[in-house]
PDB file of N, CA and C in Angstrom:
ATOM      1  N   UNK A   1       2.959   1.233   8.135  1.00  0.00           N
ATOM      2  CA  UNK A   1       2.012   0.162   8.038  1.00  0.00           C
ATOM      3  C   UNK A   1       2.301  -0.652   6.796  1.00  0.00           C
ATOM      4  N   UNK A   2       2.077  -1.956   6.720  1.00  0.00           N
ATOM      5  CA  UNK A   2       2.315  -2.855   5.455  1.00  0.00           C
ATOM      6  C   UNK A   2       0.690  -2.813   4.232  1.00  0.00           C
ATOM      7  N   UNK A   3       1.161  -2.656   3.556  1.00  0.00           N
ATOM      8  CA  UNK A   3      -0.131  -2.520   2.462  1.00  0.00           C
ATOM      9  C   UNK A   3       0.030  -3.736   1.251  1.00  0.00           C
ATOM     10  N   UNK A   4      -0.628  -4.701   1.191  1.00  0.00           N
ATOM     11  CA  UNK A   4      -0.648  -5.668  -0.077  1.00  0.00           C
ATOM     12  C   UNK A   4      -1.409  -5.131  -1.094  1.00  0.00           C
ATOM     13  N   UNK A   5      -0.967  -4.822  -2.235  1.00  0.00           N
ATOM     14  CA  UNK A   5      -1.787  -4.928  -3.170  1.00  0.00           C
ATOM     15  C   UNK A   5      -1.528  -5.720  -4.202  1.00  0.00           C
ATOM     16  N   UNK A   6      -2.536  -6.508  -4.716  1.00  0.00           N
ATOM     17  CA  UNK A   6      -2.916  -7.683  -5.689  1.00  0.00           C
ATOM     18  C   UNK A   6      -3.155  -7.112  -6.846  1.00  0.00           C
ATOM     19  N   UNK A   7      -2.387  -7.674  -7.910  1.00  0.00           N
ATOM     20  CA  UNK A   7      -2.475  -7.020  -9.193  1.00  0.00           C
ATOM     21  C   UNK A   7      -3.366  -8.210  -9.673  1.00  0.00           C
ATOM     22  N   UNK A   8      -4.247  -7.981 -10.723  1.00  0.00           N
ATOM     23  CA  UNK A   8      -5.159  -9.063 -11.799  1.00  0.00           C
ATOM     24  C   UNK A   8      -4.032  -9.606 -12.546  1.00  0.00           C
ATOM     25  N   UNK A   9      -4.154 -10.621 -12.729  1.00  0.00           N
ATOM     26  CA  UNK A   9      -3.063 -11.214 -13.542  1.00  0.00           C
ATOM     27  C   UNK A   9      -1.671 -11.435 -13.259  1.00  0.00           C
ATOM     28  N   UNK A  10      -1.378 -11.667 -11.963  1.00  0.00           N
ATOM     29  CA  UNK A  10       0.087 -11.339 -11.443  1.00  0.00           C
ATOM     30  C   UNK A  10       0.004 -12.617  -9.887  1.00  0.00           C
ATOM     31  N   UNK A  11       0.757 -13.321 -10.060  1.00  0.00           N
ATOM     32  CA  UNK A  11       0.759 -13.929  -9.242  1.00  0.00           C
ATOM     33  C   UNK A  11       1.352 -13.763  -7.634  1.00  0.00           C
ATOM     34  N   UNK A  12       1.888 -12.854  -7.950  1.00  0.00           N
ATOM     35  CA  UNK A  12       2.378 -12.297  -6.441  1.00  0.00           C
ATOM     36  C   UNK A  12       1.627 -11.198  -6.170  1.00  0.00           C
ATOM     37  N   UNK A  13       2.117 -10.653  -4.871  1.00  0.00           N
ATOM     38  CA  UNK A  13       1.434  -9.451  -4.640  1.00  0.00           C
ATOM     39  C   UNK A  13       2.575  -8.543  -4.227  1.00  0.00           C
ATOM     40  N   UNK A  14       1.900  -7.044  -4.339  1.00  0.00           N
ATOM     41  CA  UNK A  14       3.169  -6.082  -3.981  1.00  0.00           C
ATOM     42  C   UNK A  14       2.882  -5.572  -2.663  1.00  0.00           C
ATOM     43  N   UNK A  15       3.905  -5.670  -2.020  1.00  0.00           N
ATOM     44  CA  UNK A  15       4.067  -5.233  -0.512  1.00  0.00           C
ATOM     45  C   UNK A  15       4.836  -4.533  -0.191  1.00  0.00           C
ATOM     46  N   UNK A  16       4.149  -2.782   0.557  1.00  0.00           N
ATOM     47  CA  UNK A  16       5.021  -1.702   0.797  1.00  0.00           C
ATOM     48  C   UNK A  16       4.286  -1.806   2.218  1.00  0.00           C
ATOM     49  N   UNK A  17       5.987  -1.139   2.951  1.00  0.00           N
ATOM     50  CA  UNK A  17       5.456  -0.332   4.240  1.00  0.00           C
ATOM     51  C   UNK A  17       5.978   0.736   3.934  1.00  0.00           C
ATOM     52  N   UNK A  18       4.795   1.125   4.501  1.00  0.00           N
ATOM     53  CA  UNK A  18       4.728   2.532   4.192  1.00  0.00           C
ATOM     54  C   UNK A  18       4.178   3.596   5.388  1.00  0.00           C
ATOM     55  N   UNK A  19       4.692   4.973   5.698  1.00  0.00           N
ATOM     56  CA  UNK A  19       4.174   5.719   7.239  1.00  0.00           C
ATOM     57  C   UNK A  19       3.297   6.232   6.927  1.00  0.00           C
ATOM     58  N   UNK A  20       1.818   5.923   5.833  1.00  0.00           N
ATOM     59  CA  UNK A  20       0.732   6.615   5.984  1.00  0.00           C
ATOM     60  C   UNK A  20      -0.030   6.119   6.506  1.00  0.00           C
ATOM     61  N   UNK A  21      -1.053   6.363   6.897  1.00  0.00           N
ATOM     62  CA  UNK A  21      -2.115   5.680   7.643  1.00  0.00           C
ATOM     63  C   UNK A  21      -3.138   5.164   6.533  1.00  0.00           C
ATOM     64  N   UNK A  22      -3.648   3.858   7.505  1.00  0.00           N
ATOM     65  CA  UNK A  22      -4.832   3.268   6.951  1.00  0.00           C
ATOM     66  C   UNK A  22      -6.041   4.285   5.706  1.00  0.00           C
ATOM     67  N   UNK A  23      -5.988   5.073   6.804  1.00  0.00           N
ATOM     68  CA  UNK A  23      -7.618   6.167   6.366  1.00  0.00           C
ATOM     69  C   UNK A  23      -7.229   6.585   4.637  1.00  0.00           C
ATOM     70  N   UNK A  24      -5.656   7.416   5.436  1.00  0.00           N
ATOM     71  CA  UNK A  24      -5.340   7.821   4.353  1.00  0.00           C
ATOM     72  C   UNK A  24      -4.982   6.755   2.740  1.00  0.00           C
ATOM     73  N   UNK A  25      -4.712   6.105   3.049  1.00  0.00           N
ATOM     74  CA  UNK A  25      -4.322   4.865   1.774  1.00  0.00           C
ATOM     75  C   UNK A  25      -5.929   4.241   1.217  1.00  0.00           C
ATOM     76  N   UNK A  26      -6.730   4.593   2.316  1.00  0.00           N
ATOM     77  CA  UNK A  26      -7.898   3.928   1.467  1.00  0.00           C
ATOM     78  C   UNK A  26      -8.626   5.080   0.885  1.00  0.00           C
ATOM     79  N   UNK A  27      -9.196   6.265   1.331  1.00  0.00           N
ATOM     80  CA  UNK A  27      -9.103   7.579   0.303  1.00  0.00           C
ATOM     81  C   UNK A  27      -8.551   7.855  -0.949  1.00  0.00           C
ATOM     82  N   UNK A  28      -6.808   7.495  -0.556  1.00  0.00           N
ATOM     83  CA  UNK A  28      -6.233   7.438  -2.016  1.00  0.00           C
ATOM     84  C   UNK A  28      -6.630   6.545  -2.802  1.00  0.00           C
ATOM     85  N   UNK A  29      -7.295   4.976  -2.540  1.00  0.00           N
ATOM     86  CA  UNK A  29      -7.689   4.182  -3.275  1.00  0.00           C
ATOM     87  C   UNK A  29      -8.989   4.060  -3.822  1.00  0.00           C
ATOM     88  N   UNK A  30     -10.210   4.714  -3.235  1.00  0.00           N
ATOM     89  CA  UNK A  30     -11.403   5.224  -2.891  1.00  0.00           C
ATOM     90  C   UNK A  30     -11.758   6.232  -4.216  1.00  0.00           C
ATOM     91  N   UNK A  31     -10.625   7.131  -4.012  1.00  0.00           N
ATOM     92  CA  UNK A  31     -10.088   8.099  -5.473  1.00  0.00           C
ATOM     93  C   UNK A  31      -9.602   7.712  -6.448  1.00  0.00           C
ATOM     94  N   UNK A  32      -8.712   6.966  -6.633  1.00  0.00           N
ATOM     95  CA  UNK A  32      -8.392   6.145  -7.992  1.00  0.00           C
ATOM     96  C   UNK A  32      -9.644   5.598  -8.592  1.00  0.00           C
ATOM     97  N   UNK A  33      -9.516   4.328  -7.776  1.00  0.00           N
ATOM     98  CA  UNK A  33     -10.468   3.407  -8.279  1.00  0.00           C
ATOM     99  C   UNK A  33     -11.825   4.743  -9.145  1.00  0.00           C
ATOM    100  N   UNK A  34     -12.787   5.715  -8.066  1.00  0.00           N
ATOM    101  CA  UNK A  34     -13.542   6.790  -9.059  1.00  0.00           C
ATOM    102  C   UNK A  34     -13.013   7.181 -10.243  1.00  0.00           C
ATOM    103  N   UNK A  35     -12.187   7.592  -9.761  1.00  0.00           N
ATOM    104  CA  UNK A  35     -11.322   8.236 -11.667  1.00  0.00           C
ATOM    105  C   UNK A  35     -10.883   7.693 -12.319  1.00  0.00           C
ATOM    106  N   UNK A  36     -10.956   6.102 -11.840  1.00  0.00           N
ATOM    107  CA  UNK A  36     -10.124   5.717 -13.190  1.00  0.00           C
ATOM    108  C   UNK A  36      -8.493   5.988 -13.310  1.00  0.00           C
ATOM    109  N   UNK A  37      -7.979   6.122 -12.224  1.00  0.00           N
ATOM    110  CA  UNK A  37      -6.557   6.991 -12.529  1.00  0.00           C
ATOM    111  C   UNK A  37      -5.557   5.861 -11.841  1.00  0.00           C
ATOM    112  N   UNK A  38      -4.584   6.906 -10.699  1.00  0.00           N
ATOM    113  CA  UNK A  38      -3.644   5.702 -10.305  1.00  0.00           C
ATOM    114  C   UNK A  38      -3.380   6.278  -9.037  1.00  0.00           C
ATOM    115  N   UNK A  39      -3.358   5.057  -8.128  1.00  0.00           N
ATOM    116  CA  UNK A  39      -2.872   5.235  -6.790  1.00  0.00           C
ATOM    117  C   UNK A  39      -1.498   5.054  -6.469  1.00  0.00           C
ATOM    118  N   UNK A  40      -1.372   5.597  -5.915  1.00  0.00           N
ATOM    119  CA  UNK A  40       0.059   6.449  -5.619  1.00  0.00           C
ATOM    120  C   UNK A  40       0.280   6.173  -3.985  1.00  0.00           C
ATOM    121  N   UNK A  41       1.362   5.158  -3.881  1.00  0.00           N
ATOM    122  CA  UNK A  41       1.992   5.087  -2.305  1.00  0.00           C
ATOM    123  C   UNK A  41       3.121   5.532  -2.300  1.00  0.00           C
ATOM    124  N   UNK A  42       3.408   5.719  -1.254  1.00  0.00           N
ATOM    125  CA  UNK A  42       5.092   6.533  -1.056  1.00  0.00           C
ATOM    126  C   UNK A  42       5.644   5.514  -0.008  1.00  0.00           C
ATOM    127  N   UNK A  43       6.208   4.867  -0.448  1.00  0.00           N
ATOM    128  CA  UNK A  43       6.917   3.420   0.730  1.00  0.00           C
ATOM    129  C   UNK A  43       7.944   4.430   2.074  1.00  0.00           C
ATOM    130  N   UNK A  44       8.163   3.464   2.956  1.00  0.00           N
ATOM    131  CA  UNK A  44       8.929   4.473   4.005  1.00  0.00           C
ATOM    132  C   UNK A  44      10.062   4.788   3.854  1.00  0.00           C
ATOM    133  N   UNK A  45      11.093   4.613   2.771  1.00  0.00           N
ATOM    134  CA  UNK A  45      12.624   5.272   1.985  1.00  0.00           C
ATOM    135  C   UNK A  45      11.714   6.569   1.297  1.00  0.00           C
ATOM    136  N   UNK A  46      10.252   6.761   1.127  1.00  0.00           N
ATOM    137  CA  UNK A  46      10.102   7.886   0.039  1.00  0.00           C
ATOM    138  C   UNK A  46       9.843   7.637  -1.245  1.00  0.00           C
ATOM    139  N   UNK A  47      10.193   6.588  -1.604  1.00  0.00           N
ATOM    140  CA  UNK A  47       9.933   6.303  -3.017  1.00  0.00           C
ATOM    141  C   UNK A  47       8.387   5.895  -3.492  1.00  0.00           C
ATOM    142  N   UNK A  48       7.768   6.866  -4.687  1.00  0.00           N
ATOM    143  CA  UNK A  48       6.528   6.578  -4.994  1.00  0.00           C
ATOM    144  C   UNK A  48       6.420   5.503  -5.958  1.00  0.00           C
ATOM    145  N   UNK A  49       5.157   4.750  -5.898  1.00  0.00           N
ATOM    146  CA  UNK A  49       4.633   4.003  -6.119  1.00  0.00           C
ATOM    147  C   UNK A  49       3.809   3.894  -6.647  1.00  0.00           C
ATOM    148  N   UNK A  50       3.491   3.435  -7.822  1.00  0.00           N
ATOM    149  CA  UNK A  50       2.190   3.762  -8.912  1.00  0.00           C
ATOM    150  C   UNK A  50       1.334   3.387  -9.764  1.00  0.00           C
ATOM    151  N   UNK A  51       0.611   2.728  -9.104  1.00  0.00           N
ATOM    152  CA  UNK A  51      -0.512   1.677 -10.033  1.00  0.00           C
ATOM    153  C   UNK A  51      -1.498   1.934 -10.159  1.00  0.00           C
ATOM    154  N   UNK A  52      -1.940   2.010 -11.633  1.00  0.00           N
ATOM    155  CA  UNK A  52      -3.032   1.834 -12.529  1.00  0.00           C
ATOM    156  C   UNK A  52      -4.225   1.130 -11.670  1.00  0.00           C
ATOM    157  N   UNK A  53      -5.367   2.059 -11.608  1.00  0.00           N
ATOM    158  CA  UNK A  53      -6.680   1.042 -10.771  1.00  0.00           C
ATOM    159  C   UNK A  53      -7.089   0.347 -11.793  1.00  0.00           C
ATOM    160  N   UNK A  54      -7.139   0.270 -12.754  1.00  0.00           N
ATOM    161  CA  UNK A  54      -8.131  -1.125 -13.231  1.00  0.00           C
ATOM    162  C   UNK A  54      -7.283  -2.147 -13.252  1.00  0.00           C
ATOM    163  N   UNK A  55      -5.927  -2.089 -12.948  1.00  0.00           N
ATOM    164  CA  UNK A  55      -5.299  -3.454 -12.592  1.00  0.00           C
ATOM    165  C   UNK A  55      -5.273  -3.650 -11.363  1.00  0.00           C
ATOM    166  N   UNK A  56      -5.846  -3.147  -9.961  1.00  0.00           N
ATOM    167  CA  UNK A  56      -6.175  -3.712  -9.005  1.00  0.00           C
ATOM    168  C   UNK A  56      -7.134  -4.719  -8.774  1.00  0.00           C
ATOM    169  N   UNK A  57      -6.503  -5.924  -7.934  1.00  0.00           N
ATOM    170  CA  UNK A  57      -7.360  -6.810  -8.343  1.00  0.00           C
ATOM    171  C   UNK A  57      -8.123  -6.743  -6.089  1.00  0.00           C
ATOM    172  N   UNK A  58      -6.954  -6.182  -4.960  1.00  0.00           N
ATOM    173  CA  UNK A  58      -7.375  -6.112  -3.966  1.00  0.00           C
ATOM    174  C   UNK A  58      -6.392  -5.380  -3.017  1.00  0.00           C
ATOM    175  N   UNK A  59      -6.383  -4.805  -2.536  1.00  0.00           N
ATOM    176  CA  UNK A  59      -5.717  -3.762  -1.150  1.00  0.00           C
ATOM    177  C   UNK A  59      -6.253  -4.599   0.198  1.00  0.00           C
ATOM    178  N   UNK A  60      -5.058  -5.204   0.677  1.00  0.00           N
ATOM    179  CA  UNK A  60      -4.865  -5.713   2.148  1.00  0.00           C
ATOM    180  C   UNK A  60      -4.095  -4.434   3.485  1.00  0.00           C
ATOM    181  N   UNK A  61      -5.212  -3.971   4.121  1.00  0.00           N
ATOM    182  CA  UNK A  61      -4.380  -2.891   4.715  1.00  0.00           C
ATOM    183  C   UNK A  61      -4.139  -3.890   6.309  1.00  0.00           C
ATOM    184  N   UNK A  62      -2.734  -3.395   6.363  1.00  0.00           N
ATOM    185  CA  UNK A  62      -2.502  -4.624   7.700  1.00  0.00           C
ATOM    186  C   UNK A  62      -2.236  -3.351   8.812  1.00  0.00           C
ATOM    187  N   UNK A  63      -1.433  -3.831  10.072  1.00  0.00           N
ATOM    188  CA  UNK A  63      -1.117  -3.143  11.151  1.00  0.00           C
ATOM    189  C   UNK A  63      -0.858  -2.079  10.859  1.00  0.00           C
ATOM    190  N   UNK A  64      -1.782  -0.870  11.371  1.00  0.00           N
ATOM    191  CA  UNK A  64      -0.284   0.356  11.496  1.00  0.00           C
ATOM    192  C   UNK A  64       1.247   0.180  12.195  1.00  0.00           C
ATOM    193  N   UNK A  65       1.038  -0.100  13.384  1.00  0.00           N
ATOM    194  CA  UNK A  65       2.291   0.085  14.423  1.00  0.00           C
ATOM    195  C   UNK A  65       2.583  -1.606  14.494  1.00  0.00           C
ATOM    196  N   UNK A  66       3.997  -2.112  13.804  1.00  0.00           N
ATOM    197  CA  UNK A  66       4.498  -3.399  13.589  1.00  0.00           C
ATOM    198  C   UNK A  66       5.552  -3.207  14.616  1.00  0.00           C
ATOM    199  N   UNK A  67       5.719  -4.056  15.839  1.00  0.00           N
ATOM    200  CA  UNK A  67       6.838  -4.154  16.717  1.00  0.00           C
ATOM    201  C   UNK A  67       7.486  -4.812  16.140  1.00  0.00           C
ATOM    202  N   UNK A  68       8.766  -4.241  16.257  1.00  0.00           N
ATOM    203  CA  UNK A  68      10.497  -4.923  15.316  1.00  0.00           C
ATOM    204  C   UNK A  68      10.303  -6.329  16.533  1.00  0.00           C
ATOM    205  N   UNK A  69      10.977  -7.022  16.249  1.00  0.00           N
ATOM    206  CA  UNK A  69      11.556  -8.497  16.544  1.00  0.00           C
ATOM    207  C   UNK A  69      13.143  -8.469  16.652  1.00  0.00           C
ATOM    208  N   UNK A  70      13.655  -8.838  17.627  1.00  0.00           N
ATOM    209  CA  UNK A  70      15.347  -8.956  17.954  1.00  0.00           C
ATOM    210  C   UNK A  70      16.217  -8.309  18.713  1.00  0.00           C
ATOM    211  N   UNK A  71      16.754  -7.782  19.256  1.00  0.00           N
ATOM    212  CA  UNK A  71      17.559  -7.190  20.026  1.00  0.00           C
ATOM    213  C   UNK A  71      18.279  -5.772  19.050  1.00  0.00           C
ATOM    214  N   UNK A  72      17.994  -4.374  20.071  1.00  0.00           N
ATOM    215  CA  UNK A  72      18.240  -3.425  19.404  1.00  0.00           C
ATOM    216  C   UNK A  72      17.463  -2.418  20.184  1.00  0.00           C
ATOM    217  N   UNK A  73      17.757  -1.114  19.917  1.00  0.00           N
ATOM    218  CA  UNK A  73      17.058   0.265  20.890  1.00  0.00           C
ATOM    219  C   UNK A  73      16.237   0.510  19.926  1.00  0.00           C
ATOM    220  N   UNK A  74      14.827   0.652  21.034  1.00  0.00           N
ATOM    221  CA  UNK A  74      13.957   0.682  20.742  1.00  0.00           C
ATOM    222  C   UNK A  74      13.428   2.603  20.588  1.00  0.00           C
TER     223      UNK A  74
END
């Protein structure tokens, strides 16, 4: 699924896809944001991801299941 998150002060936004689910990514964010700590995505190569909640400025959770575009086995 693609996840935007908006940093305060940052004019772009960061965009991972990533194979967790919705539920799960907003729990993890649900939990940060309480503690004060940092949410943690794991993009779909595996690589974690790690931002500080009080610099979240918003979490866009988009499609889970994105159909590829172009010719290729499906």
């Amino acid at each position: 699924m693609e996840v935007k998150v908006g940093i305060k002060h940052v004019q772009r936004e960061l965009v991972i896809e990533t194979p967790e689910t919705a539920i799960a990514v907003e729990q993890g964010l649900t939990e940060a944001l309480a503690s004060g700590g940092l949410l943690r995505l794991t993009d779909d190569k595996g690589r974690a991801i790690l931002i500080p909640a009080s610099t979240i400025a918003y979490v866009d959770l988009g499609t889970e299941h994105v159909r590829p575009v172009g010719f290729g086995v499906v």
